[in-house]
C-alpha atoms as a PDB file:
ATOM      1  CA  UNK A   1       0.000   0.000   0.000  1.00  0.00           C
ATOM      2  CA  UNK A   2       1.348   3.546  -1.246  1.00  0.00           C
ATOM      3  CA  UNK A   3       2.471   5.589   1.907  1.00  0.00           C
ATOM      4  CA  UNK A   4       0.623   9.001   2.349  1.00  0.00           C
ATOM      5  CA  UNK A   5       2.211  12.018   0.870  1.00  0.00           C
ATOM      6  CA  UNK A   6       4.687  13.211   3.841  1.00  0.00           C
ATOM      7  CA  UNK A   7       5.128  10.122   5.901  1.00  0.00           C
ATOM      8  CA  UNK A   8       8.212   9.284   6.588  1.00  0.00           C
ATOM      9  CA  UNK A   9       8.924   5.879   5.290  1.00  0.00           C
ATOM     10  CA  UNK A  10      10.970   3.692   7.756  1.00  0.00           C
ATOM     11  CA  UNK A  11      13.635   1.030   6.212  1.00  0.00           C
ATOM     12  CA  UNK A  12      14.430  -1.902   8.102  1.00  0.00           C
ATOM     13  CA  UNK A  13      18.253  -1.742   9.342  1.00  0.00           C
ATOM     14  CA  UNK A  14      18.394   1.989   7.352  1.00  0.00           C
ATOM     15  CA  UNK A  15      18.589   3.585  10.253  1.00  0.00           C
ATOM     16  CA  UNK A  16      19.455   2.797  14.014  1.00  0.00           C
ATOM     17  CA  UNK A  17      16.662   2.463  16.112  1.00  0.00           C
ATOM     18  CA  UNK A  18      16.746   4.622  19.461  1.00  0.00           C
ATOM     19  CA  UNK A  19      17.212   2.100  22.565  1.00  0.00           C
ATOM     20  CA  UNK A  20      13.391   2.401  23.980  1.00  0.00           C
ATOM     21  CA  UNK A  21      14.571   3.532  27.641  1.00  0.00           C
ATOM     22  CA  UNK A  22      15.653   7.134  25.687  1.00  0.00           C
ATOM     23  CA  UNK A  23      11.775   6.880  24.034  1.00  0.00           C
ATOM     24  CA  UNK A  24      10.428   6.388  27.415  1.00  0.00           C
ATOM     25  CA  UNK A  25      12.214   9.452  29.261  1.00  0.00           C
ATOM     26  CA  UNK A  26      11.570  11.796  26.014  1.00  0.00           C
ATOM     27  CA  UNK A  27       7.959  11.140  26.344  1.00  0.00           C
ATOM     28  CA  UNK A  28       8.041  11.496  30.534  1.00  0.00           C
ATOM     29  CA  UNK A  29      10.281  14.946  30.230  1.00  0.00           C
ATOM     30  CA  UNK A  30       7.820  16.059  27.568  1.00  0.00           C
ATOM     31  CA  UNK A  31       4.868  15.379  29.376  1.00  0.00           C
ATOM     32  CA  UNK A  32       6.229  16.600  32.982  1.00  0.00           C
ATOM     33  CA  UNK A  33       8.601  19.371  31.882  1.00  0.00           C
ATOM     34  CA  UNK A  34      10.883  18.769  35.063  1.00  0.00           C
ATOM     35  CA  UNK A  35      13.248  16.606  35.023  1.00  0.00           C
ATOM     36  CA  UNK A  36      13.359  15.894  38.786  1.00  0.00           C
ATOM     37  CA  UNK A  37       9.437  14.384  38.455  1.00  0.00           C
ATOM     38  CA  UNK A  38      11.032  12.192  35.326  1.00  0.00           C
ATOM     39  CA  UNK A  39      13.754  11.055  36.980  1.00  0.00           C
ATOM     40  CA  UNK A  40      10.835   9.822  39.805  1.00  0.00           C
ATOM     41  CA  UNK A  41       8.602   8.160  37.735  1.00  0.00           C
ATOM     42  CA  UNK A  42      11.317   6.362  35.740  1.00  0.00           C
ATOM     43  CA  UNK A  43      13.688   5.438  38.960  1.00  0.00           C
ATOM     44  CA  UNK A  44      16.382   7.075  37.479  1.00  0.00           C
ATOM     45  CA  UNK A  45      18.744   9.570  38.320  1.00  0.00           C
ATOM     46  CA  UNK A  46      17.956  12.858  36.745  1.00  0.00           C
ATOM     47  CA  UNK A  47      21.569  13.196  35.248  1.00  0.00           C
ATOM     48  CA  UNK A  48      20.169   9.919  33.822  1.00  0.00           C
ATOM     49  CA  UNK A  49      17.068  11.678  31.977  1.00  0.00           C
ATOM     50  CA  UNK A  50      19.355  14.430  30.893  1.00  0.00           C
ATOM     51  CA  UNK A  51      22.217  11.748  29.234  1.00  0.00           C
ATOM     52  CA  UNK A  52      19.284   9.916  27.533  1.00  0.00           C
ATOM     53  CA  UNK A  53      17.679  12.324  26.041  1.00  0.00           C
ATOM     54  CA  UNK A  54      20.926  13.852  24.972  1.00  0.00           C
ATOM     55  CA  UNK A  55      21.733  10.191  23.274  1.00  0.00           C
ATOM     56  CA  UNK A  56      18.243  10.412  21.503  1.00  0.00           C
ATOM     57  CA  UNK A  57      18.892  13.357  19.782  1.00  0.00           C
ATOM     58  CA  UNK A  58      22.445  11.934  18.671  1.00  0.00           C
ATOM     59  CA  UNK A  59      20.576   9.001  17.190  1.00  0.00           C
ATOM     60  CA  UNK A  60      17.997  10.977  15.334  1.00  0.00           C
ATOM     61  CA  UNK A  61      19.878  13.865  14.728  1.00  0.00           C
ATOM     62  CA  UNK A  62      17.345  16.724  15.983  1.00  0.00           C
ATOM     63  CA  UNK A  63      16.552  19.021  18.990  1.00  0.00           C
ATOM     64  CA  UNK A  64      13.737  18.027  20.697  1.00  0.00           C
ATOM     65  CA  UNK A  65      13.725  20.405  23.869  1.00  0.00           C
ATOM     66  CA  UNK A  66      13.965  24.422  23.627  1.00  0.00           C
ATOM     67  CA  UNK A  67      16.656  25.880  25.699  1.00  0.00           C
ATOM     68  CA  UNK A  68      15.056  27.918  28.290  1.00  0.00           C
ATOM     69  CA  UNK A  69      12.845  25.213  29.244  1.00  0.00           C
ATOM     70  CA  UNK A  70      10.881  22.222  28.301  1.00  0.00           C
ATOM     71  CA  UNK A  71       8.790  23.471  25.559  1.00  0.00           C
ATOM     72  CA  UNK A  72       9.301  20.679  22.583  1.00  0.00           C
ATOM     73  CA  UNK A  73      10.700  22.436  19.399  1.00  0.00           C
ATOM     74  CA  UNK A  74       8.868  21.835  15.803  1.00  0.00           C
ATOM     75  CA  UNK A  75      10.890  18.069  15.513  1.00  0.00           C
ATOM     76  CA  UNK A  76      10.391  17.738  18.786  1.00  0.00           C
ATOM     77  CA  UNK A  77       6.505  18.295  18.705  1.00  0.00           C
ATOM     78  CA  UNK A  78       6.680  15.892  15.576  1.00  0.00           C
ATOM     79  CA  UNK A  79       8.781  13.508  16.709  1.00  0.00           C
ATOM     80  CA  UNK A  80       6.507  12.997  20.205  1.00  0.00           C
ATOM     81  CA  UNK A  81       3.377  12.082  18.082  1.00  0.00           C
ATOM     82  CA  UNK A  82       5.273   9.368  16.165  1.00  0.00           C
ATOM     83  CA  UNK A  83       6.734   8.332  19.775  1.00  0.00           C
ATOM     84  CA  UNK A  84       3.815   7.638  21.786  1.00  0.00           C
ATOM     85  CA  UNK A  85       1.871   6.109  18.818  1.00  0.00           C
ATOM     86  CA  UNK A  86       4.860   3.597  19.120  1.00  0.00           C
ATOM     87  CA  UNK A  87       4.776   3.146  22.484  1.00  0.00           C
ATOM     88  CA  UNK A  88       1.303   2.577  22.436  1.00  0.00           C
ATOM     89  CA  UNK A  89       1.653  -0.008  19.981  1.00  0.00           C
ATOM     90  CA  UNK A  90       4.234  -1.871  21.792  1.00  0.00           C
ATOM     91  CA  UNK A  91       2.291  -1.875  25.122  1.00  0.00           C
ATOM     92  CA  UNK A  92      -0.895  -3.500  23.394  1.00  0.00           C
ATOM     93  CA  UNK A  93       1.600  -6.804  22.898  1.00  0.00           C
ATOM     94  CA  UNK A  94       3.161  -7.238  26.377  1.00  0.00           C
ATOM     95  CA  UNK A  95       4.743 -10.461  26.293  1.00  0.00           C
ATOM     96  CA  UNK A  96       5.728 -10.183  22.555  1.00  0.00           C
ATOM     97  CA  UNK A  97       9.545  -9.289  23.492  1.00  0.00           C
ATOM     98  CA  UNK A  98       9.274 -12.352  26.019  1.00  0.00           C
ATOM     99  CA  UNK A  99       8.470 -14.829  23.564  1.00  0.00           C
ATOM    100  CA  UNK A 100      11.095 -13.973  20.550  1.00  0.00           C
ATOM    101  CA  UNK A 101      14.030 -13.371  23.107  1.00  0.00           C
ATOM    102  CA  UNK A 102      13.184  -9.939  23.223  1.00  0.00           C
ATOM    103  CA  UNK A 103      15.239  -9.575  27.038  1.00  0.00           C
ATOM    104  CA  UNK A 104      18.976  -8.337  27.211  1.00  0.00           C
ATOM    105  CA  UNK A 105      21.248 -10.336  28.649  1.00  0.00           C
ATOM    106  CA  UNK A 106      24.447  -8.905  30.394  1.00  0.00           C
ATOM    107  CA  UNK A 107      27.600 -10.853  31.964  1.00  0.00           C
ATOM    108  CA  UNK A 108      29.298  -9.020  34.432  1.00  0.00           C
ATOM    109  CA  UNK A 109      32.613 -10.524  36.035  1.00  0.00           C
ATOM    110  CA  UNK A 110      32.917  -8.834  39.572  1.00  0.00           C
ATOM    111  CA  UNK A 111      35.027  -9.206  42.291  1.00  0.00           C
ATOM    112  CA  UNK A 112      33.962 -10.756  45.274  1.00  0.00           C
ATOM    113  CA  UNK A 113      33.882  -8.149  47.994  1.00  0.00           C
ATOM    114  CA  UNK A 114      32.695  -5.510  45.255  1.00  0.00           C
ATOM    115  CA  UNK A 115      29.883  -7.201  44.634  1.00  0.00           C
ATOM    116  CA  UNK A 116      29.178  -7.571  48.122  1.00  0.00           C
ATOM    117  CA  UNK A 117      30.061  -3.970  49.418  1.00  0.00           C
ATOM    118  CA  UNK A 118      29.595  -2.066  46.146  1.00  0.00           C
ATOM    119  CA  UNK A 119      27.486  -3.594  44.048  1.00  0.00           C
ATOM    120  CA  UNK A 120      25.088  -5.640  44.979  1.00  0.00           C
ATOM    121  CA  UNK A 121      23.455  -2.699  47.318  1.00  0.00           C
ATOM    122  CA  UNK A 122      22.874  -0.592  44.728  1.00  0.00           C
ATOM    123  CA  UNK A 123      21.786  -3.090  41.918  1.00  0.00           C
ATOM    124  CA  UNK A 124      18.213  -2.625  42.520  1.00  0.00           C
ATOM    125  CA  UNK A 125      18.362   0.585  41.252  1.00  0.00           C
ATOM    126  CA  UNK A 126      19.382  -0.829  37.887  1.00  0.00           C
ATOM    127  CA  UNK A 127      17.134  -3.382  37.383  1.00  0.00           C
ATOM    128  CA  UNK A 128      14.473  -0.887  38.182  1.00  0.00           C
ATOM    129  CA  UNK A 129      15.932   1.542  35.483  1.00  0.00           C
ATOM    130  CA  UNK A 130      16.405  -1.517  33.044  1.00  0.00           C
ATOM    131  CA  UNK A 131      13.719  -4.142  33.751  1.00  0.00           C
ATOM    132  CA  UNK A 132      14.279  -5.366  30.296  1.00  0.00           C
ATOM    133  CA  UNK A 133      17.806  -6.418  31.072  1.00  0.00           C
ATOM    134  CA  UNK A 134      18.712  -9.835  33.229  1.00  0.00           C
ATOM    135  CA  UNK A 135      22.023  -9.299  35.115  1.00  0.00           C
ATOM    136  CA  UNK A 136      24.442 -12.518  35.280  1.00  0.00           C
ATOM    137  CA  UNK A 137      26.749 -11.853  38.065  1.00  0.00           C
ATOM    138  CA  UNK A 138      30.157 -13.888  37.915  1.00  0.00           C
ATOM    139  CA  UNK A 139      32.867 -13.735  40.602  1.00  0.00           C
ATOM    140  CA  UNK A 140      36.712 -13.289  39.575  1.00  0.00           C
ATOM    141  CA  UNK A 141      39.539 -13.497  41.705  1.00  0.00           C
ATOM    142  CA  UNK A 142      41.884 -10.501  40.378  1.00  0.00           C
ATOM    143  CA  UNK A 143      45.118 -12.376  41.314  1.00  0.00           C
ATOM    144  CA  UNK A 144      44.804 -15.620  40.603  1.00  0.00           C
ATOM    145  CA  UNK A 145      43.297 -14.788  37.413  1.00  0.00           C
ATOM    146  CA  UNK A 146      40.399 -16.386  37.688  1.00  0.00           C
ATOM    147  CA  UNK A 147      37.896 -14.692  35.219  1.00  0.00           C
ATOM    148  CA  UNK A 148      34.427 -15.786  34.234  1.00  0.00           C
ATOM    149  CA  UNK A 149      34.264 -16.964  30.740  1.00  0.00           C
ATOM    150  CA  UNK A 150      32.689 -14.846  27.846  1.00  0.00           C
ATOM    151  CA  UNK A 151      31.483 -11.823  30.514  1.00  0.00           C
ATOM    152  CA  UNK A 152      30.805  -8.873  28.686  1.00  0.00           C
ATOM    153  CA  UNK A 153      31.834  -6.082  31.133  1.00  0.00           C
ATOM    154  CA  UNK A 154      34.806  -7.251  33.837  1.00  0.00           C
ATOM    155  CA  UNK A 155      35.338  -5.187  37.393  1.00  0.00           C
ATOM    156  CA  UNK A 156      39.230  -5.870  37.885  1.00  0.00           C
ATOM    157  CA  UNK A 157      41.207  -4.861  40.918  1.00  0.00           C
ATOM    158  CA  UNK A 158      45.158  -3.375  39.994  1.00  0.00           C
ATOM    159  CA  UNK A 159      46.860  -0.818  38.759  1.00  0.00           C
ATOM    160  CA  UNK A 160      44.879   0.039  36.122  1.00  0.00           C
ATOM    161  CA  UNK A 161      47.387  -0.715  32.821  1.00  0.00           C
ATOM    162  CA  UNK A 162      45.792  -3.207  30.485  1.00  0.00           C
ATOM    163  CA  UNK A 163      47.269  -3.709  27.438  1.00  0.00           C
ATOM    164  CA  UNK A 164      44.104  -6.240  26.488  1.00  0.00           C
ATOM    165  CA  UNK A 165      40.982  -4.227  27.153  1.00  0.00           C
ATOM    166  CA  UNK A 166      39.284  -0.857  27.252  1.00  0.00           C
ATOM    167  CA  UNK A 167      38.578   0.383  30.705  1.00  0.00           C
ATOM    168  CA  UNK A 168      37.556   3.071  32.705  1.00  0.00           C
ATOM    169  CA  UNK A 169      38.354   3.833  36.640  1.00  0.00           C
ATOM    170  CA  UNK A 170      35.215   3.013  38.736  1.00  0.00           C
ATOM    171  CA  UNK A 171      36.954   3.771  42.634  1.00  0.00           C
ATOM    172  CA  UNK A 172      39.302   4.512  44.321  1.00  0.00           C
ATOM    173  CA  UNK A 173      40.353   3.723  47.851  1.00  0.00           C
ATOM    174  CA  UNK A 174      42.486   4.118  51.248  1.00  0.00           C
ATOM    175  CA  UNK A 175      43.293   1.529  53.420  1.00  0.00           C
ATOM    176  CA  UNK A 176      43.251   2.021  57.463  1.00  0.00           C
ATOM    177  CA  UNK A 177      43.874  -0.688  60.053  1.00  0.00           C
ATOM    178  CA  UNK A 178      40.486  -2.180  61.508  1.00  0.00           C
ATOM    179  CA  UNK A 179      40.185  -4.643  64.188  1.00  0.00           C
ATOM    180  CA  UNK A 180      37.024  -5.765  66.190  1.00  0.00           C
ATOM    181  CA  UNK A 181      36.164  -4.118  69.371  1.00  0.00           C
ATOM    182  CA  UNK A 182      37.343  -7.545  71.450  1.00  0.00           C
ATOM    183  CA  UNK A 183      40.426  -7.557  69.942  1.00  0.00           C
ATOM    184  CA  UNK A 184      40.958  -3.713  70.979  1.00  0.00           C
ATOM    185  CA  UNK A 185      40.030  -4.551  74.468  1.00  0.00           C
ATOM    186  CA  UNK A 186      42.078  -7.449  74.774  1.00  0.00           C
ATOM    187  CA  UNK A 187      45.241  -6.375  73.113  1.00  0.00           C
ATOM    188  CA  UNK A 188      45.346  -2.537  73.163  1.00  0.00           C
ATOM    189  CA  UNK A 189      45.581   0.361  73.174  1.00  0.00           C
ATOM    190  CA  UNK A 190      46.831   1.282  70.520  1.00  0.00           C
ATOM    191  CA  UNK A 191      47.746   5.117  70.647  1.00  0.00           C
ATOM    192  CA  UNK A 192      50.283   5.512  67.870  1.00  0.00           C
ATOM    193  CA  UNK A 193      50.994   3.197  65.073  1.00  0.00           C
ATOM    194  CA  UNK A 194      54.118   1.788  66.625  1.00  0.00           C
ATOM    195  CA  UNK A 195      52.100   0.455  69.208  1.00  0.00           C
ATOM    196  CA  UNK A 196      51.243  -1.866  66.260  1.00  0.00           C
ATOM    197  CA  UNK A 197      54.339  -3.878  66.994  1.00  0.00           C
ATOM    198  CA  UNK A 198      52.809  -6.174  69.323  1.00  0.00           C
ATOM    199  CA  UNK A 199      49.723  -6.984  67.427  1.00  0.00           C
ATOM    200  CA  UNK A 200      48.606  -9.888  64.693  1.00  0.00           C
ATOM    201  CA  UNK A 201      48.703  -8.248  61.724  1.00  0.00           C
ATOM    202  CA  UNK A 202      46.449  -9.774  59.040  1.00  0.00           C
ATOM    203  CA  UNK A 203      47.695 -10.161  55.145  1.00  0.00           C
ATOM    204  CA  UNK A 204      47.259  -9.299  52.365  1.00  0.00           C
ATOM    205  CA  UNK A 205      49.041  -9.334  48.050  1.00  0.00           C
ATOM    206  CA  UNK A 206      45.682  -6.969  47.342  1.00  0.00           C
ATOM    207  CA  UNK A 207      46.725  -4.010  50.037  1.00  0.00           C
ATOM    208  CA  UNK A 208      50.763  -4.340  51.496  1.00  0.00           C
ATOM    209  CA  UNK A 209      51.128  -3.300  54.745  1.00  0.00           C
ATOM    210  CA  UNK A 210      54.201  -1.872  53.512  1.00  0.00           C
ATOM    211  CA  UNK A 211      52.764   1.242  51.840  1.00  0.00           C
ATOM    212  CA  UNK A 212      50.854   2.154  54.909  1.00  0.00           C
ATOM    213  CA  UNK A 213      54.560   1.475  57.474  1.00  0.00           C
ATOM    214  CA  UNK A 214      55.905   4.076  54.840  1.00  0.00           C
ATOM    215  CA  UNK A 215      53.372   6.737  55.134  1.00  0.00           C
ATOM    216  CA  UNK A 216      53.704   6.574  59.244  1.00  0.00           C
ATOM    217  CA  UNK A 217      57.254   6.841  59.050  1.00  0.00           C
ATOM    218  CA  UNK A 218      58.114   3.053  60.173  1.00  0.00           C
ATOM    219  CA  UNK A 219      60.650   1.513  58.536  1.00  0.00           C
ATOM    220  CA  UNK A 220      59.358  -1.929  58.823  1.00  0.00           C
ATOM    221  CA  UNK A 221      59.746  -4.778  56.163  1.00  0.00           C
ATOM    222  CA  UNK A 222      56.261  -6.883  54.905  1.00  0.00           C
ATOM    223  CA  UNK A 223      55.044  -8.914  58.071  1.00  0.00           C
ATOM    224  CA  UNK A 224      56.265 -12.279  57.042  1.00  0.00           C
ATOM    225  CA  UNK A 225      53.628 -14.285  59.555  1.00  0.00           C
ATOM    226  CA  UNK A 226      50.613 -14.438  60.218  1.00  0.00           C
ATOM    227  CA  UNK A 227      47.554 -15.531  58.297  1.00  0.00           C
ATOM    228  CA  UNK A 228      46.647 -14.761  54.223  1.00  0.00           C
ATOM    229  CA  UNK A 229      44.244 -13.834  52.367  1.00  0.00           C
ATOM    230  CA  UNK A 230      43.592 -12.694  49.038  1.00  0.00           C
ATOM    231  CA  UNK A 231      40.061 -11.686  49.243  1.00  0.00           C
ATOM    232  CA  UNK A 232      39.521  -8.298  51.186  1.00  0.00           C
ATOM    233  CA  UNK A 233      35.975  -9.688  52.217  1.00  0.00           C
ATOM    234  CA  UNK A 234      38.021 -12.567  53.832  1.00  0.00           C
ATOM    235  CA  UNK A 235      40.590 -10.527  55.690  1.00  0.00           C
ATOM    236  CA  UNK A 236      37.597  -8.558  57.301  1.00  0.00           C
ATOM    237  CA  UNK A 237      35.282 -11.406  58.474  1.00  0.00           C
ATOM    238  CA  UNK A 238      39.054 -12.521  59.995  1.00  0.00           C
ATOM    239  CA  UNK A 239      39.389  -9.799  62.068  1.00  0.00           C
ATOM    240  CA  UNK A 240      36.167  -9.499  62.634  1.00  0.00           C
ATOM    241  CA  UNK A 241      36.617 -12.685  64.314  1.00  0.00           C
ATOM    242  CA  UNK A 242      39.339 -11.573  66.613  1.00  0.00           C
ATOM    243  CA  UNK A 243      42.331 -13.265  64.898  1.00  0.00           C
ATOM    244  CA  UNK A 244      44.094  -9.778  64.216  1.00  0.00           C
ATOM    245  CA  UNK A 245      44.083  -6.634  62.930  1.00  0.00           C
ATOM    246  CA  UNK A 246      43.515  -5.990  58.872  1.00  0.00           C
ATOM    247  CA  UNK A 247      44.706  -3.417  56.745  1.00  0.00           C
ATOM    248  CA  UNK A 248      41.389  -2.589  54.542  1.00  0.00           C
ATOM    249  CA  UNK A 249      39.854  -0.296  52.000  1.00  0.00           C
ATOM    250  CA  UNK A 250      37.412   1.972  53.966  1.00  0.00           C
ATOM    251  CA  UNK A 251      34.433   1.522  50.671  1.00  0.00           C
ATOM    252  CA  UNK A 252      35.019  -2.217  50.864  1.00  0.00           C
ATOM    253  CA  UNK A 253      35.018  -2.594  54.923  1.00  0.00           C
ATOM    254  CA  UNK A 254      31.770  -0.127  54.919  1.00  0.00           C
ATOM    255  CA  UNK A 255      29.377  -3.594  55.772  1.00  0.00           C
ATOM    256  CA  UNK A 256      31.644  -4.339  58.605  1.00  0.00           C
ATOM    257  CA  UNK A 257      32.040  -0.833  59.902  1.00  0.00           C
ATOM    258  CA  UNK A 258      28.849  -0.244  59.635  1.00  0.00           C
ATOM    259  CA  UNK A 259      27.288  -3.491  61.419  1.00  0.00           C
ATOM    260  CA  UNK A 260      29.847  -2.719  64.307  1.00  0.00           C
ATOM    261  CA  UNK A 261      31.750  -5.671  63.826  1.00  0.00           C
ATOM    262  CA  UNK A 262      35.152  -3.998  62.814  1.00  0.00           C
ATOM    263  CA  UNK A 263      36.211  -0.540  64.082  1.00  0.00           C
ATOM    264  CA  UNK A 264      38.919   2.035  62.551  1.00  0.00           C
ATOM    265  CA  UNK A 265      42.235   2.102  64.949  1.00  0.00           C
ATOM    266  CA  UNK A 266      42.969   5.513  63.981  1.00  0.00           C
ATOM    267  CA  UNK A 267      42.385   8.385  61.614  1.00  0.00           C
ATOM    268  CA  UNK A 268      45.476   7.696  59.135  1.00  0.00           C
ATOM    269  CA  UNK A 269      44.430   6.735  55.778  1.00  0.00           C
ATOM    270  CA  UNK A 270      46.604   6.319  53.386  1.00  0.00           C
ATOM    271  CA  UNK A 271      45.737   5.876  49.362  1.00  0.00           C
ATOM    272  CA  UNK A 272      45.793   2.522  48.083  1.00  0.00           C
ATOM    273  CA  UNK A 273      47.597   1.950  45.042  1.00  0.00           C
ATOM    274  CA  UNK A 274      45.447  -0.246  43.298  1.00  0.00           C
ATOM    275  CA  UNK A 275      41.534   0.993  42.593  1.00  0.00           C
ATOM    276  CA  UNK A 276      38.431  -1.205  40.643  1.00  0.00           C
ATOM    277  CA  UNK A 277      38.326  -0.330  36.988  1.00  0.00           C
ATOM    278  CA  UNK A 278      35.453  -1.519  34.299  1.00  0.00           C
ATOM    279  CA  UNK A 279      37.193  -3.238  31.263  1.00  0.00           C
ATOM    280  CA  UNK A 280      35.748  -4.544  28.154  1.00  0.00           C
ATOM    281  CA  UNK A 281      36.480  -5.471  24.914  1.00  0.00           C
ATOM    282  CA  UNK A 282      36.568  -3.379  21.654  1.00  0.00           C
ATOM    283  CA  UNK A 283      33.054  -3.057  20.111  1.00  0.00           C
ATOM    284  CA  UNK A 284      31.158  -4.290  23.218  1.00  0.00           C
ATOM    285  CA  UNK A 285      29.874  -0.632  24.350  1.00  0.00           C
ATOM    286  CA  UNK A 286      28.210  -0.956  21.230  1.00  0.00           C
ATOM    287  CA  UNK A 287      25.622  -3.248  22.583  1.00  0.00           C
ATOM    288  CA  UNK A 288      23.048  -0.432  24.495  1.00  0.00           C
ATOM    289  CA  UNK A 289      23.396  -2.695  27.427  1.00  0.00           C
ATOM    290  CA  UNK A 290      26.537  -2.461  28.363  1.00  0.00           C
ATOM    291  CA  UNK A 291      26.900   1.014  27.393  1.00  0.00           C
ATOM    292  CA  UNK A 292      24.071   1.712  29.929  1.00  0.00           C
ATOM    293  CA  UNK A 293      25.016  -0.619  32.728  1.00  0.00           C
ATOM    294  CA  UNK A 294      28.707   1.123  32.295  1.00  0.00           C
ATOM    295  CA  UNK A 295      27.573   4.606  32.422  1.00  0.00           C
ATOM    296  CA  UNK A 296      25.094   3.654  35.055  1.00  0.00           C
ATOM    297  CA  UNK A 297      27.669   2.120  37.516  1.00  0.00           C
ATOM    298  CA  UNK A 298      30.089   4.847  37.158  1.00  0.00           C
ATOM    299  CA  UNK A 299      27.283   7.608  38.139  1.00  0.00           C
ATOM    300  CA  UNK A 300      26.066   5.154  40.882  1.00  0.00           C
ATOM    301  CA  UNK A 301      30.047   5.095  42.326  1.00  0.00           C
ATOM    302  CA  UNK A 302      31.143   8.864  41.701  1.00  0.00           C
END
């Protein structure tokens, strides 16, 4: 049948197709004008309304909002009506997407105590924003290696320098020593870090105690005894055991600080040299799911 005079005619792989969360907050911002009330009723952030609707108008090429405030220009006005008659269309066939695979699936290989500390806590927030994508969580252990096969997006613990993946920064830390409060009782006080002579100190390859001797002017070597562990979730359930004191990152101890369990010996931090990066492989951020889940954690860890 002959399209009307006027209608756009839409080609099949002609032209890329804007991801639907950025149709969803273009219609919500143009029906609220505030971002703020979008941001609500989506469960977003509203840097997150802004950054979509900002990608929309990449993908279509045209200014949908006027400047001073939310008034829809002349594509915008245009582009709206074709929007919602979309939308509409789509809702009247809820489990279509369901039944031809329609649901993103994303692999994420996380370290263990990030998951726990960092992570998981704020996840919800995610799948809330992204109901449409199911999450496969996968642990690896940063210095062993161990890495989940085929993930899409990795969380690695180091330095940062790898030659064999894109990867962005996500945190960065400093390390303290934290002990439980029986511990403190029975073996302190401790009022200076000398004083840390005569206690258990815990281990760790992920955060040296050397770097942390250095910065309080000790010249002591790498404790040599004691017990090992190289998981930071490990070292804190350890001491919060009693069996010594652990040199931790203060993000990554937050469950154990918080709960009571562990408690901060003093008020010297002292940067840790290795932080939690995202890394992926060329061409993945062109999937929309990993470009969102990567912008998404970022925001959710700044």
């Amino acid at each position: 049948m002959a399209q009307p005079s006027g209608t756009p005619v839409i080609v099949a792989g002609a032209k890329r197709i804007p991801p639907i969360q950025c149709l969803l907050t273009f219609e919500a911002l143009a029906r609220l004008r505030s971002v703020s009330q979008a941001a609500e009723e989506l469960c977003v952030t509203p840097s997150a309304v802004s950054h979509r609707v900002r990608q929309l108008e990449q993908v279509i090429g045209a200014k949908l909002f006027g400047r001073a405030d939310f008034s829809l220009t002349t594509d915008g006005t245009q582009y709206l009506a074709q929007v919602r008659e979309g939308l509409a269309a789509l809702s009247r066939f809820p489990d279509i997407g369901a039944a031809h695979g329609g649901r993103r699936k994303l692999r994420v290989a996380v370290t263990p105590t990030f998951a726990r500390s960092l992570l998981i806590p704020r996840l919800r927030q995610f799948t809330e924003a992204y109901p449409e994508i199911d999450i496969a969580l996968q642990v690896s252990i940063p210095l062993l290696d161990v890495v989940a096969e085929d993930a899409d997006l990795m969380v690695r613990f180091g330095t940062g320098r790898y030659a064999d993946v894109e990867h962005i920064c996500l945190a960065q830390d400093v390390v303290t020593p934290l002990a439980s409060p029986a511990y403190l009782r029975e073996h302190g006080p401790f009022d200076t870090p000398a004083d840390l002579e005569r206690a258990v100190l815990l281990r760790s390859p992920l955060d040296p105690w050397r770097n942390w001797f250095d910065a309080q002017g000790l010249d002591w070597p790498e404790p040599s005894e004691g017990s090992s562990f190289n998981d930071i979730g490990l070292i804190c359930d350890a001491a919060a055991q009693g069996l010594g004191i652990a040199l931790a990152r203060l993000k990554l101890a937050a469950p154990w600080l918080d709960n009571g369990s562990l408690e901060r010996i003093f008020d010297l931090d002292v940067p840790s040299p290795h932080g939690h990066h995202l890394c992926w492989r060329t061409g993945t951020m062109d999937r929309w799911e990993c470009a969102a889940f990567a912008d998404w954690l970022g925001k959710s860890l700044a």
